[in-house]
Protein backbone atom coordinates (compact mmCIF):
# COMPACT_ATOMS: atom_id res chain seq x y z
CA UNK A 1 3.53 -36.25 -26.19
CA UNK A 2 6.33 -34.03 -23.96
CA UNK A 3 4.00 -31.52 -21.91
CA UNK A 4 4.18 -28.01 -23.63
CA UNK A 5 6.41 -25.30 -22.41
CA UNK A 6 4.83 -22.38 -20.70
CA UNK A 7 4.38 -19.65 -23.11
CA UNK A 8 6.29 -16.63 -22.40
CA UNK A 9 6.24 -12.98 -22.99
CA UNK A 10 9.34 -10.64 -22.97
CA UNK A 11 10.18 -7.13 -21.33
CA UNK A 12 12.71 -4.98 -21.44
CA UNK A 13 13.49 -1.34 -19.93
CA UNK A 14 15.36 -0.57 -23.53
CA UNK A 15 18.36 -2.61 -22.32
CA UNK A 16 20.19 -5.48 -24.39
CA UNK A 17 18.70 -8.27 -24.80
CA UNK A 18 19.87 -10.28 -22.04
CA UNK A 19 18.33 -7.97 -20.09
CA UNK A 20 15.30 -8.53 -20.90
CA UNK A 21 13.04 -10.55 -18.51
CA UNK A 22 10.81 -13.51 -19.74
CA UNK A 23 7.37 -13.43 -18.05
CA UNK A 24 5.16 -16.77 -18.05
CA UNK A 25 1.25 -16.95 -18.70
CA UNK A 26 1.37 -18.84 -15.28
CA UNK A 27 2.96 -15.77 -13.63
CA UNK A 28 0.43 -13.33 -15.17
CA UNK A 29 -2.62 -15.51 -13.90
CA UNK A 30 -1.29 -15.74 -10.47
CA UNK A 31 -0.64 -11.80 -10.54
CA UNK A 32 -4.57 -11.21 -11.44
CA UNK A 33 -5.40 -14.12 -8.95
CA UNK A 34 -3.29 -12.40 -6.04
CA UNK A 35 -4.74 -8.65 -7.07
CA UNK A 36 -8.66 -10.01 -7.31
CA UNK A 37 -7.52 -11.69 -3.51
CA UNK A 38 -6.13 -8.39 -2.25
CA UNK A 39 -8.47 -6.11 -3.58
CA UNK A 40 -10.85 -8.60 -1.78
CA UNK A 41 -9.62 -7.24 1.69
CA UNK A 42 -9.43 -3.45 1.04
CA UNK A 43 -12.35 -1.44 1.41
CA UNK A 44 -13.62 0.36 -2.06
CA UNK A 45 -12.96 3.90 -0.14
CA UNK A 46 -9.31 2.84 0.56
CA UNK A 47 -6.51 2.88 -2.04
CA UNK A 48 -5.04 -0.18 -2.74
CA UNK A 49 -1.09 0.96 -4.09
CA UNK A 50 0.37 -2.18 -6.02
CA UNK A 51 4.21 -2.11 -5.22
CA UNK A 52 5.80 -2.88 -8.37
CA UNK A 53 9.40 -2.25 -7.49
CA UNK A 54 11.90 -4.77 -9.29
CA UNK A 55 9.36 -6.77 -11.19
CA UNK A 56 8.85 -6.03 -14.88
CA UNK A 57 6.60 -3.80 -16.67
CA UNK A 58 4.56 -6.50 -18.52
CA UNK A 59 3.17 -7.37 -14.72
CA UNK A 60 2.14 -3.67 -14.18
CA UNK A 61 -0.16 -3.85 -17.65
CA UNK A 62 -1.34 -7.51 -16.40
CA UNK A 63 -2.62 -5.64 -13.16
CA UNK A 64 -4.00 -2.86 -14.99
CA UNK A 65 -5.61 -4.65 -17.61
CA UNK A 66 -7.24 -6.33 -14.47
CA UNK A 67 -8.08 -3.05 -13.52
CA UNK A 68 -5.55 -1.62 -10.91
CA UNK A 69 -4.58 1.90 -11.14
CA UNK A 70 -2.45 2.58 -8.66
CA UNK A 71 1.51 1.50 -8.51
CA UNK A 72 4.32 2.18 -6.10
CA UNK A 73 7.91 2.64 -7.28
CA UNK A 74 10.78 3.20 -4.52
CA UNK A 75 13.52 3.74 -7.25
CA UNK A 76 13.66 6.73 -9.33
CA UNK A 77 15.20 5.19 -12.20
CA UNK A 78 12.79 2.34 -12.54
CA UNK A 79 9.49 4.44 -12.00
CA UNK A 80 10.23 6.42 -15.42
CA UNK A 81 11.92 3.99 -17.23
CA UNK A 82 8.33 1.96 -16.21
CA UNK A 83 6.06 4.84 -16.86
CA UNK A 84 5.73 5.10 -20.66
CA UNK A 85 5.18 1.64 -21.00
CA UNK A 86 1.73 2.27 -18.83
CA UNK A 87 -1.87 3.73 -20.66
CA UNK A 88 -1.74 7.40 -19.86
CA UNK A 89 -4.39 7.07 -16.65
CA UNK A 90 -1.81 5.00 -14.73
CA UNK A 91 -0.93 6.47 -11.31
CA UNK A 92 2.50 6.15 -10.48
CA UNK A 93 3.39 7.04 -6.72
CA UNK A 94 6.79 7.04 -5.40
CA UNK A 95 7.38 5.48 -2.09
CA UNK A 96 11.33 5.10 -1.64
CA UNK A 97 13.94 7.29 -0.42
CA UNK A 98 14.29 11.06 -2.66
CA UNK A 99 17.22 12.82 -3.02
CA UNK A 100 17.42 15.88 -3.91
CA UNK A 101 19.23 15.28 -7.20
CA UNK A 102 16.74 12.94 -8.68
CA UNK A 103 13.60 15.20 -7.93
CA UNK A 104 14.17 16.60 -11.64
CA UNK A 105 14.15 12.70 -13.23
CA UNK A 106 11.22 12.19 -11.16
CA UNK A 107 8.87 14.57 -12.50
CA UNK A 108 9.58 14.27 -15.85
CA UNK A 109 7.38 11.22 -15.93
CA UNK A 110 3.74 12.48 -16.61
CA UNK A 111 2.24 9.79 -14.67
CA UNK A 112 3.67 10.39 -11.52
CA UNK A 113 0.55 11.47 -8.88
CA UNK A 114 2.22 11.81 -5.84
CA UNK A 115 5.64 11.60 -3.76
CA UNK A 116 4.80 9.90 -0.49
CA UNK A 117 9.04 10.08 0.81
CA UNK A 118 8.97 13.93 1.78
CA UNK A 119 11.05 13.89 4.87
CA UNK A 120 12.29 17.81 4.82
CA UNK A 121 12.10 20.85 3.80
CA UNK A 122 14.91 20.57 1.44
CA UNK A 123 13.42 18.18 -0.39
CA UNK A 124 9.94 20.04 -0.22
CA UNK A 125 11.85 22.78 -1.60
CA UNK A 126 13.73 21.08 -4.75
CA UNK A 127 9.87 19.20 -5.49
CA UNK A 128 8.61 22.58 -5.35
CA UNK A 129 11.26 24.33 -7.56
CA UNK A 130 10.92 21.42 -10.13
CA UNK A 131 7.18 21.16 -10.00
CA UNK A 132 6.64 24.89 -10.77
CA UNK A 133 9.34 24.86 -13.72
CA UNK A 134 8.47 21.46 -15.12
CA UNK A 135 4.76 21.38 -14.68
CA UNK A 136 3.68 24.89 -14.98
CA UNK A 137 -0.85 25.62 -15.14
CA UNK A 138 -0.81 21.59 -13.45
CA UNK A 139 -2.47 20.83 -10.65
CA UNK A 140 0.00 21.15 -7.36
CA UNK A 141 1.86 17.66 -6.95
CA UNK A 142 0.39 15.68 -3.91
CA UNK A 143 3.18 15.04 -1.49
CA UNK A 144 2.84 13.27 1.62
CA UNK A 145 5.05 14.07 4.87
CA UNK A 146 7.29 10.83 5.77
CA UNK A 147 7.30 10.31 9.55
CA UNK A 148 9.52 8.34 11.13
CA UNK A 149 7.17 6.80 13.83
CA UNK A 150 9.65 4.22 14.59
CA UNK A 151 13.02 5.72 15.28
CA UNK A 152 14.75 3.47 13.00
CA UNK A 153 18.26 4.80 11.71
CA UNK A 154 17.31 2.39 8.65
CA UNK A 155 13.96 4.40 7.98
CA UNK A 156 14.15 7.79 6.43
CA UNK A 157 10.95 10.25 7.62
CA UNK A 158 11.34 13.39 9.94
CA UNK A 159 10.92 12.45 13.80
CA UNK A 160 7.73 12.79 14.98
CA UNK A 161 7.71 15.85 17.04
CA UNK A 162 9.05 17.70 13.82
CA UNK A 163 5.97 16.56 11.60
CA UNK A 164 3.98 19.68 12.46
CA UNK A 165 6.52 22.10 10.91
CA UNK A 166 7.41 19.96 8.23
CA UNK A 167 3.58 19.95 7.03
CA UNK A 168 3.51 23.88 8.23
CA UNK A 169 6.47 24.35 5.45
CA UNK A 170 5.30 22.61 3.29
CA UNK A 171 1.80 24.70 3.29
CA UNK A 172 3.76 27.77 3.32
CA UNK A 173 6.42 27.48 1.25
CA UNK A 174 5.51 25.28 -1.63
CA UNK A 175 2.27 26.52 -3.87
CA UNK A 176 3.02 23.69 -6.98
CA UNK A 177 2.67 20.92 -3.77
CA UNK A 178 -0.35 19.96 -2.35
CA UNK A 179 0.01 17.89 0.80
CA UNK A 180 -2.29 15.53 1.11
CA UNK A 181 -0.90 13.38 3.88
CA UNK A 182 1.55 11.49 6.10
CA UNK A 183 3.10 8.11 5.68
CA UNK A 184 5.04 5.56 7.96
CA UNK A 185 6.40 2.28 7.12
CA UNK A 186 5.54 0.41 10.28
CA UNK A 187 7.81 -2.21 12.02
CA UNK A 188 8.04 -5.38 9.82
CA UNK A 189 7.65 -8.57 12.22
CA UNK A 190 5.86 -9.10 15.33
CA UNK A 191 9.36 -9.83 16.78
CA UNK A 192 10.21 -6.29 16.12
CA UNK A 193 7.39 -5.20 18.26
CA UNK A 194 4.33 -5.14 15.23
CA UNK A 195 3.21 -1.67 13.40
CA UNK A 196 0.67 -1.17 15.72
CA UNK A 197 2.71 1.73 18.03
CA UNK A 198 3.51 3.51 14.72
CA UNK A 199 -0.12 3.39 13.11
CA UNK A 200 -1.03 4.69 16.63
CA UNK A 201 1.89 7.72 16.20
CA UNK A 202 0.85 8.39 12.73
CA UNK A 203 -2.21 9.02 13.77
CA UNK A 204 -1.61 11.04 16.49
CA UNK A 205 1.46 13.03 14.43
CA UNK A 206 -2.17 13.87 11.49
CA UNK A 207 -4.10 15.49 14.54
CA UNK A 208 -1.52 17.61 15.68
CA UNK A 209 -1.24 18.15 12.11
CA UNK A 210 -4.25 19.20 11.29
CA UNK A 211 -5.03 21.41 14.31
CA UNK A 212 -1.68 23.52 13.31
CA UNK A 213 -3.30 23.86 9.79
CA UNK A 214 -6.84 24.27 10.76
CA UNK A 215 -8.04 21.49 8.62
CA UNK A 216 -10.65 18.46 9.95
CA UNK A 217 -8.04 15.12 10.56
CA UNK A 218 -10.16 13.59 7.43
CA UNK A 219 -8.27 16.11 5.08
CA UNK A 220 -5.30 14.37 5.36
CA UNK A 221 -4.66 10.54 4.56
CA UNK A 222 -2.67 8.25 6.32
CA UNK A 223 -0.44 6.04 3.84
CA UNK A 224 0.65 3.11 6.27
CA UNK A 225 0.57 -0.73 6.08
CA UNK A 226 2.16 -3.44 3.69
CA UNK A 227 1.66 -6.87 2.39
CA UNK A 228 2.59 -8.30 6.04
CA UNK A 229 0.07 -5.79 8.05
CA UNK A 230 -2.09 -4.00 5.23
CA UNK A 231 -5.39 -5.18 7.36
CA UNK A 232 -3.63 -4.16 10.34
CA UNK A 233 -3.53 -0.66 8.47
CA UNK A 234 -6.75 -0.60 7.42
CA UNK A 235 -8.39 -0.94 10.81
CA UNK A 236 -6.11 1.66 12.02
CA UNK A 237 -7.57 3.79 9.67
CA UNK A 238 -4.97 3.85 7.07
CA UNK A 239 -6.39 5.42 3.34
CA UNK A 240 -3.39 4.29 1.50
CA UNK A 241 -1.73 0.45 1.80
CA UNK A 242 1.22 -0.55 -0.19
CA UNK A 243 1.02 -3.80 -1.31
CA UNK A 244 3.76 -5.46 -3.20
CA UNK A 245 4.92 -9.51 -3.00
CA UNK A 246 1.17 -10.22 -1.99
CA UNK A 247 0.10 -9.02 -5.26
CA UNK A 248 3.32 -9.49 -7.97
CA UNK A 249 5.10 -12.42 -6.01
CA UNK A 250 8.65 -12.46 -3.98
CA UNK A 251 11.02 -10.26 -5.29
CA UNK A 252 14.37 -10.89 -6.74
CA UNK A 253 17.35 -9.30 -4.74
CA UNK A 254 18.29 -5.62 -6.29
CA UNK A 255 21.56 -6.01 -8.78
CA UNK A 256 24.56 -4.58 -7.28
CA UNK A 257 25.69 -1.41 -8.52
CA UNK A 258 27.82 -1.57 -11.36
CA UNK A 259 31.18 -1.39 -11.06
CA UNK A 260 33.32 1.69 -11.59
CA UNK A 261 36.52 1.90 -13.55
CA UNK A 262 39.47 2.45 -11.60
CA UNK A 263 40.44 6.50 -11.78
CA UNK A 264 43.15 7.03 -14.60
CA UNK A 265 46.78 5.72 -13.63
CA UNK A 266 45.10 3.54 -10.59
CA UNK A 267 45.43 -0.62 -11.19
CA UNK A 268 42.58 -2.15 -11.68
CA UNK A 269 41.37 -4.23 -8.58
């Protein structure tokens, strides 16, 4: 007899269907087998963020099912299109770039536990005036302060001798915030130089931190380290990782934008 066809499951974000992605049974067990792996390697006092960005929902409830809690999201859109499709204890953290003009999207999703991206005060500000109006008697949204420990122009984060006021501002300013940290995304190859010089700043950016807010260092967490230098992280004394294609696979390219209409009386091109 012809060998059966893998069985399949479909998602969708509420699109058409040809939209909607076709997950295998293969591709769940290899998500559990690659989370069981991972969670292998970080310590239980560590927390393990899955990075879930462009795969489909139905791999997010695999995970959880298999007992993962945690997931990153670096697009706006797809963390709360994604959300309701999670049980209500799902932590959603976003980890991408924020402006200002999605911060309102952003917290409308229940789920969402903390913003890791804040890189100013004017975003601290617009998380602050949305947190207060959209989540009023909640406990203060954790926020962590993005550094930039690497001085990439591709990397958002503030530069590292302008953490301390960021995190002062922050303190000050924003009472429906909590921060509860400072994140990097660290250099991505060895022929880059390694992550090791901006686990190293990160660190160094929490103490001076920390002194300026008269808290101990271990008050604040260090989110740093990927699925290329997560152990790396973890030694360095990261509390956070973010761990994607190690746990849900390669991902596909991001679609191009769609395209616009030409503006009335313009041809089209």
């Amino acid at each position: 007899q012809p060998p059966r066809a893998p069985q399949t499951r479909r998602w969708s974000l509420g699109g058409p269907a040809s939209d909607m992605a076709e997950v295998t049974e293969a591709e769940l067990d290899s998500v559990r087998e690659r989370l069981a792996a991972v969670r292998g390697r970080v310590p239980a006092d560590r927390t393990l963020v899955a990075v879930s960005k462009l795969k489909p929902a139905e791999l997010m409830v695999c995970a959880y099912e298999a007992g993962q809690r945690d997931f990153g999201e670096n697009y706006v859109q797809e963390l709360v299109d994604k959300g309701p499709r999670l049980p209500a204890d799902a932590r959603l953290h976003f980890i991408g770039h924020l402006q200002t003009n999605k911060v309102k999207l952003l917290l409308s999703e229940p789920r969402l536990c903390c913003v890791h991206t804040v890189d100013s005060l004017k975003l601290a500000a617009e998380l602050q005036k949305r947190a207060a109006a959209l989540r009023p008697g909640q406990a203060p949204l954790a926020v962590m302060a993005q550094v930039n420990t690497s001085g990439e122009a591709s990397k958002g984060g503030c530069a590292p001798a302008e953490c301390v006021a960021l995190c002062e501002g922050i303190r000050a300013s924003c009472p429906a915030l909590r921060l509860t940290g400072l994140m990097c995304i660290g250099k991505y190859s060895a022929a880059e130089g390694g992550s090791a010089a901006d686990f190293e700043t990160l660190r160094r950016c929490r103490s001076e931190a920390a002194a300026a807010l008269g808290e101990e260092e271990g008050a604040l967490h260090l989110s740093m380290g990927m699925s290329h230098d997560f152990e790396e992280a973890i030694a360095a004394g990261a509390t956070h990782v973010r761990v994607g294609s190690t746990i849900f696979g390669a991902r596909p390219p991001k679609p191009p934008p769609a395209a616009q209409p030409p503006a009335e009386g313009q041809p089209p091109p």
